[in-house]
C-alpha atoms as a PDB file:
ATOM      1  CA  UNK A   1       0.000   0.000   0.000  1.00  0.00           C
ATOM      2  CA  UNK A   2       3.049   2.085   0.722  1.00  0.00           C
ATOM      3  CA  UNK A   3       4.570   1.764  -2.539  1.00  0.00           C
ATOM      4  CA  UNK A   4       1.548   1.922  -4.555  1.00  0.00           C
ATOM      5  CA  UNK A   5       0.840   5.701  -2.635  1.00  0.00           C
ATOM      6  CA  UNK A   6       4.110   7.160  -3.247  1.00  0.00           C
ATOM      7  CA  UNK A   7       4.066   6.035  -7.086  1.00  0.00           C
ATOM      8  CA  UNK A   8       0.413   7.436  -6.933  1.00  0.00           C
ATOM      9  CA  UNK A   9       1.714  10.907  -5.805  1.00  0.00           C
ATOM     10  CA  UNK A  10       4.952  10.467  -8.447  1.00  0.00           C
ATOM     11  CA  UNK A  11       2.284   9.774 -11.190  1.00  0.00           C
ATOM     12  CA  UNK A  12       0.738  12.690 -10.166  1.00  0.00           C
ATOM     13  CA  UNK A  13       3.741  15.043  -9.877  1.00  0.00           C
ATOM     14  CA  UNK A  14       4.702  14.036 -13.506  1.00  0.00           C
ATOM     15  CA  UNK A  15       1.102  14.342 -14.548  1.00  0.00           C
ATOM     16  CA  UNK A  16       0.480  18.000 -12.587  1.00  0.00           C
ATOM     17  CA  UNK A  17      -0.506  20.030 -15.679  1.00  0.00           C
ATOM     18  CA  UNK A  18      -2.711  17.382 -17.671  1.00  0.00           C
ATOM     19  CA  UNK A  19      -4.601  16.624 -14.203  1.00  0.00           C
ATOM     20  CA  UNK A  20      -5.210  20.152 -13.799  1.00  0.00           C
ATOM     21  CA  UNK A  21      -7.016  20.645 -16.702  1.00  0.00           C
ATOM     22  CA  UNK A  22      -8.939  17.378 -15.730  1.00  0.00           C
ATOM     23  CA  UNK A  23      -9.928  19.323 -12.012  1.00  0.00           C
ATOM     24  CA  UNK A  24     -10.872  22.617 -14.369  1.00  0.00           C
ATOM     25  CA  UNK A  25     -13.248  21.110 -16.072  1.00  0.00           C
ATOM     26  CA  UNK A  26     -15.111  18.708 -13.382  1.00  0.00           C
ATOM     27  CA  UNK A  27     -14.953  22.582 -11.725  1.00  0.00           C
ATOM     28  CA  UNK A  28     -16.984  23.718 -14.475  1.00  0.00           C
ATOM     29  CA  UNK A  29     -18.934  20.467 -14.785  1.00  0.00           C
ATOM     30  CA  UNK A  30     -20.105  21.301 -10.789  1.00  0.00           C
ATOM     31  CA  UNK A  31     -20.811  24.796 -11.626  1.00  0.00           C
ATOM     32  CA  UNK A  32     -23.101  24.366 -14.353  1.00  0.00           C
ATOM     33  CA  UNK A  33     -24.946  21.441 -12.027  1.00  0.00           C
ATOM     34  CA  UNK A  34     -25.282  23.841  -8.863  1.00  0.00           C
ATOM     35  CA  UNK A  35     -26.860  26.761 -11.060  1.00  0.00           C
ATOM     36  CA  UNK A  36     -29.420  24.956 -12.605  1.00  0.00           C
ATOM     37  CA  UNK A  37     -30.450  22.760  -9.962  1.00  0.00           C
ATOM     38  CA  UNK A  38     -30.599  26.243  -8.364  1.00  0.00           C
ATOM     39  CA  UNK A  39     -32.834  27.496 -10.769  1.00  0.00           C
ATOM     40  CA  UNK A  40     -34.906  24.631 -11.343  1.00  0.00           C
ATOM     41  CA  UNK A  41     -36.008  24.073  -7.786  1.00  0.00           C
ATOM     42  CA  UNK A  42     -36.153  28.375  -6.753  1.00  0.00           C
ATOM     43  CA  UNK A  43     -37.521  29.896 -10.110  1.00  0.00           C
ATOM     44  CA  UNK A  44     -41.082  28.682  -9.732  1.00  0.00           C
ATOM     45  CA  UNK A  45     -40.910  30.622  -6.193  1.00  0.00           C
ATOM     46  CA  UNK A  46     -40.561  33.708  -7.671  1.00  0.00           C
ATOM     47  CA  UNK A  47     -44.056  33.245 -10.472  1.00  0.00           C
ATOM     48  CA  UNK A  48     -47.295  34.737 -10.462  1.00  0.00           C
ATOM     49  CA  UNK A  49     -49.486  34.856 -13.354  1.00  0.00           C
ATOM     50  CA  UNK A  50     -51.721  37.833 -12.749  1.00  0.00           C
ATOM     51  CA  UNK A  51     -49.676  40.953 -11.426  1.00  0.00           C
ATOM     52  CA  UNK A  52     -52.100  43.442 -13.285  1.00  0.00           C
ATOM     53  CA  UNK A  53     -55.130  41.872 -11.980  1.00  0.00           C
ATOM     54  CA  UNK A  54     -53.735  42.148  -8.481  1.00  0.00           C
ATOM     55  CA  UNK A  55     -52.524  45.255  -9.230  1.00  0.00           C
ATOM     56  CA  UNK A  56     -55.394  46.650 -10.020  1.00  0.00           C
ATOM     57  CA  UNK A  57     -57.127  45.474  -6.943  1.00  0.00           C
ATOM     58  CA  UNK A  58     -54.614  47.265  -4.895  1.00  0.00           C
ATOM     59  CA  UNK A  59     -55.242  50.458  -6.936  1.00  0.00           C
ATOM     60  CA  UNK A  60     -59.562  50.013  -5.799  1.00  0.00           C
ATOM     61  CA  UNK A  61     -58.235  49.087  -2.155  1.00  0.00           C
ATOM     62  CA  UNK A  62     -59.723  51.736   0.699  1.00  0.00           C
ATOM     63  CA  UNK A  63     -57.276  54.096   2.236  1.00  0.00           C
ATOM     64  CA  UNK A  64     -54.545  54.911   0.942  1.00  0.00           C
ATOM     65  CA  UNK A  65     -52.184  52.511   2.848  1.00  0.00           C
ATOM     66  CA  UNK A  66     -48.706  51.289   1.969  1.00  0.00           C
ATOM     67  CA  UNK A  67     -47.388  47.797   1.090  1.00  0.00           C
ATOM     68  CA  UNK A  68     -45.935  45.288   2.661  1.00  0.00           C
ATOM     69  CA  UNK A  69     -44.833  41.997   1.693  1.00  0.00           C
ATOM     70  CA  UNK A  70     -42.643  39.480  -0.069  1.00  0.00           C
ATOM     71  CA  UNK A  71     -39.607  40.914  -1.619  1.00  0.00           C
ATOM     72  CA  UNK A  72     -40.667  38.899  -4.930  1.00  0.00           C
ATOM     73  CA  UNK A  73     -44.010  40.258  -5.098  1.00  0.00           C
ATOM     74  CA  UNK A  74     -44.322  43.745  -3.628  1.00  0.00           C
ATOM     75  CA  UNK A  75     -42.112  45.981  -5.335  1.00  0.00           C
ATOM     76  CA  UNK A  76     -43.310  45.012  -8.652  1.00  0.00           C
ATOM     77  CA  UNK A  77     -47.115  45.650  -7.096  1.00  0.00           C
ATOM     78  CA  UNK A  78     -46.390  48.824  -5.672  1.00  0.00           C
ATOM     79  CA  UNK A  79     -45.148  50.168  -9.055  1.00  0.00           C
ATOM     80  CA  UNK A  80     -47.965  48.507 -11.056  1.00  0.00           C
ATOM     81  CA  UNK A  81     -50.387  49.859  -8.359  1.00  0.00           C
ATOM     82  CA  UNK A  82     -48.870  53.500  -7.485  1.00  0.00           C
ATOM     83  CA  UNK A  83     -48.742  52.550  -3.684  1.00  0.00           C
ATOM     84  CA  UNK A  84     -46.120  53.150  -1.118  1.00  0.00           C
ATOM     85  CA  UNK A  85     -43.946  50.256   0.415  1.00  0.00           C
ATOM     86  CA  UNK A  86     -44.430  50.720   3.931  1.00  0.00           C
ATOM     87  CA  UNK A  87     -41.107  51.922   5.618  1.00  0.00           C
ATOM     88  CA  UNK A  88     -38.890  51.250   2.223  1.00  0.00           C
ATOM     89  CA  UNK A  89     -39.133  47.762   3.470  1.00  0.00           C
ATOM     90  CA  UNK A  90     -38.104  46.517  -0.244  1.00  0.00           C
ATOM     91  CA  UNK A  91     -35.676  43.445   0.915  1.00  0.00           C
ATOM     92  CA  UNK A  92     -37.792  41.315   2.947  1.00  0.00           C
ATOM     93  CA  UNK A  93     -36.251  37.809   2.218  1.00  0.00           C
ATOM     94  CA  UNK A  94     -35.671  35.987   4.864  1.00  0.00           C
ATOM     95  CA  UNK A  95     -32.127  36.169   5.455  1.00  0.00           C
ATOM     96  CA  UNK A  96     -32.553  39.952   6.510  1.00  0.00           C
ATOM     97  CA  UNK A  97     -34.693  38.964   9.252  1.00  0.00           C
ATOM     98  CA  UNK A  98     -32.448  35.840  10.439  1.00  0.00           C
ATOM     99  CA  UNK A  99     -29.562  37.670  10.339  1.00  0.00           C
ATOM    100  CA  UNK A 100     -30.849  40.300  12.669  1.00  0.00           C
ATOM    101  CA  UNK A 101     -30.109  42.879  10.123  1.00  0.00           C
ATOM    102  CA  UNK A 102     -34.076  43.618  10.688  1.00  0.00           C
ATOM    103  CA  UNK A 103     -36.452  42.809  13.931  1.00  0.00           C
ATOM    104  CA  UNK A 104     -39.510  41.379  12.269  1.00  0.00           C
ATOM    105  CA  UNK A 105     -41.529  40.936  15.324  1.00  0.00           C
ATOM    106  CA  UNK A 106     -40.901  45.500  15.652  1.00  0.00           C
ATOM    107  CA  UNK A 107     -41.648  45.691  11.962  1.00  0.00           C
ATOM    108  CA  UNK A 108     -44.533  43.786  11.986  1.00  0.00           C
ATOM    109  CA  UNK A 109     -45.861  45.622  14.977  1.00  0.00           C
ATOM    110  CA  UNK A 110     -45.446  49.032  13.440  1.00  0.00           C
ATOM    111  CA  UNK A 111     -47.234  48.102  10.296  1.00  0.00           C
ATOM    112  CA  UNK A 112     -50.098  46.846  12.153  1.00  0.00           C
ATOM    113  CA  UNK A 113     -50.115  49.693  14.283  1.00  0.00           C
ATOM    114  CA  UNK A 114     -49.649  52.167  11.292  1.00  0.00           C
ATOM    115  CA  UNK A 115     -52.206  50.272   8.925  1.00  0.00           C
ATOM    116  CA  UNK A 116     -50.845  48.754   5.620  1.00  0.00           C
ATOM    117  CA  UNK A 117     -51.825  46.027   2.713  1.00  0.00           C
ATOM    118  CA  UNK A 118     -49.850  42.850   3.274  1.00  0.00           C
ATOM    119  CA  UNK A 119     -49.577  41.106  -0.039  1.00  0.00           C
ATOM    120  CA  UNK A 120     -47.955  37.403   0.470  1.00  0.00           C
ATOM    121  CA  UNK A 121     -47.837  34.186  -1.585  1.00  0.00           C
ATOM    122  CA  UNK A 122     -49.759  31.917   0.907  1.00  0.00           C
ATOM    123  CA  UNK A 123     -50.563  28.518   1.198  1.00  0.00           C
ATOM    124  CA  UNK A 124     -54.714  27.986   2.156  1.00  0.00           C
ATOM    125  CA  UNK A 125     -56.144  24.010   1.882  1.00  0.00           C
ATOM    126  CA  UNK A 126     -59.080  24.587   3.578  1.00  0.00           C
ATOM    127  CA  UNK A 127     -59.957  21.049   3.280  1.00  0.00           C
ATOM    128  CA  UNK A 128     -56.819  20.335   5.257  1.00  0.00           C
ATOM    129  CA  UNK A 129     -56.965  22.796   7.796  1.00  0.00           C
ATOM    130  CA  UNK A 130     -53.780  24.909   6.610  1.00  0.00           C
ATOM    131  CA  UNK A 131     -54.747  28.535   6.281  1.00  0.00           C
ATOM    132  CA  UNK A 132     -52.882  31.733   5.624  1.00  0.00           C
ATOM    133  CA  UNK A 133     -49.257  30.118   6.065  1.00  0.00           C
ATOM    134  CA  UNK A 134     -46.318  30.653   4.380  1.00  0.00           C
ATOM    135  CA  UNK A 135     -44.948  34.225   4.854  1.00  0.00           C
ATOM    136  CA  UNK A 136     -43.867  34.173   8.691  1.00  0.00           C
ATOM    137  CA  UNK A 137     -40.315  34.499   7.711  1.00  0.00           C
ATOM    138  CA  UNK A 138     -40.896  37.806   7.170  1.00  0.00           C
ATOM    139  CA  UNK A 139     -44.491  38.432   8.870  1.00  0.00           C
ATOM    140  CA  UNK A 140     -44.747  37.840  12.595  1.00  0.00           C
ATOM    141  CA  UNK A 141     -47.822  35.293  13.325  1.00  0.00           C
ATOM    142  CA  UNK A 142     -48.935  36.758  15.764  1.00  0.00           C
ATOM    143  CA  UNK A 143     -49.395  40.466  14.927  1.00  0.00           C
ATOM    144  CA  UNK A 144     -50.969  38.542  11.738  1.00  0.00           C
ATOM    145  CA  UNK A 145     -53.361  36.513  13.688  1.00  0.00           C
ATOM    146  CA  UNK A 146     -54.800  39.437  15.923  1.00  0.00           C
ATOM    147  CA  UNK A 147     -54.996  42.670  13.076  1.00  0.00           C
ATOM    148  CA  UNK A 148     -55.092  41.405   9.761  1.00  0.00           C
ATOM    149  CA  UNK A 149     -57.960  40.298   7.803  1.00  0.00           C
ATOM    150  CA  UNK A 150     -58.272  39.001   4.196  1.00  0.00           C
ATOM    151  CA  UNK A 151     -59.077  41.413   1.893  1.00  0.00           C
ATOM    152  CA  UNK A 152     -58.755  39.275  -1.893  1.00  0.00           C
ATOM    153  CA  UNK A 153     -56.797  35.960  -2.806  1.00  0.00           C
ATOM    154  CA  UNK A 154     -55.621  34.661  -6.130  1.00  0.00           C
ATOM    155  CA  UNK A 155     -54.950  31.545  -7.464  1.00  0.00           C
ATOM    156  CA  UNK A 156     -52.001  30.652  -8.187  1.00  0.00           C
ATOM    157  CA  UNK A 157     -50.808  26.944  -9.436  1.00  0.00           C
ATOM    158  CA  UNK A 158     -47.156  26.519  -9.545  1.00  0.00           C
ATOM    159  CA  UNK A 159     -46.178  23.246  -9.843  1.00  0.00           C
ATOM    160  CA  UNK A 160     -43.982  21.843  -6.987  1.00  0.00           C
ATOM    161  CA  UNK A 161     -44.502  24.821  -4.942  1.00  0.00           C
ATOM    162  CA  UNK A 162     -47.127  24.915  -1.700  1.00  0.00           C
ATOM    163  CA  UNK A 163     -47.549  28.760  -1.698  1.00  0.00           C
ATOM    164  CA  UNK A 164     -51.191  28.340  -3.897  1.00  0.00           C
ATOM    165  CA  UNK A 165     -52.527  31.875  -3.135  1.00  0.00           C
ATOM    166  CA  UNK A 166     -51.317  35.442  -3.646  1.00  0.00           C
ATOM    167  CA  UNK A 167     -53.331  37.169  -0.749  1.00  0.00           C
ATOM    168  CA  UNK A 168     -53.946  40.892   0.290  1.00  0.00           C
ATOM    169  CA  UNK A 169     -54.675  41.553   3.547  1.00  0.00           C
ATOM    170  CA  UNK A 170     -55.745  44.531   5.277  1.00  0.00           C
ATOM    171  CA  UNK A 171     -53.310  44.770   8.719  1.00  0.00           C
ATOM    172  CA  UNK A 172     -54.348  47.707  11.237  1.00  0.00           C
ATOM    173  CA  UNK A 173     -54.935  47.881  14.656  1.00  0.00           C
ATOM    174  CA  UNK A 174     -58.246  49.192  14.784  1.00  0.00           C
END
């Protein structure tokens, strides 16, 4: 076993610049795998089929409150619909709020308190009990559960993704 590992390592020393090539392109090879396995399994997160229609119903919402939501569906609303994002709150993904870049359970709080439309891709099976989940990465429950009510759902069928609904909801505190 000795002898066969040190001629293993000499076969590699002589063969240095032809293996390197060989590690360069399984590089590549892993490179190309990882981005579209990435985008195969996370682009059908970021799809909705009827922005205008949505759009539109924030435009006809009451009030003149600001959005809040998913960072993949409320800025493209609030330009389509001419409303505010409450607080600039444009980067909601979750990594802002698990890093403790942002307090989520303070920002939810204040948008209660200060009134505002949620919009969130949602998952609601009423048949098997799950309703309104899916957003409290960046949503406290909570602060959900006691001052927001539905205001209008979509449907939305993506395949291999839960999230069935984009949902507005009107959060205040009164």
């Amino acid at each position: 076993m000795v002898i066969l590992a040190v001629e293993f390592v000499d076969f590699l020393n002589k063969k240095r610049e032809e293996l390197a090539w060989v590690f360069i392109a399984l590089y590549v090879c892993v490179i190309i795998y990882s981005i579209s396995g990435y985008v195969n399994i996370y682009q059908p997160e970021g799809i909705f089929y009827q922005p205008e229609e949505i759009a539109t119903a924030l435009r006809n919402a009451p009030g003149n409150l600001p959005i809040y939501g998913e960072d993949e569906v409320a800025p493209l609303l609030s330009l389509m619909s001419g409303r505010q994002i409450f607080d600039n709150m444009i980067d909601t993904s979750i990594q802002h709020f698990a890093s403790g870049a942002q307090d989520m359970n303070a920002l939810s709080e204040k948008a209660a308190e200060n009134g505002i439309y949620f919009v969130a891709r949602v998952a609601n099976y009423p048949d098997q009990n799950i309703h309104d989940t899916g957003f409290e990465e960046y949503f406290d429950k909570k602060v959900f559960d006691s001052s927001c009510k539905l205001y209008k759902a979509f449907d939305r069928s993506v395949p291999d993704d839960p999230l069935n609904q984009v949902a507005i909801y009107k959060c205040s505190a009164s």
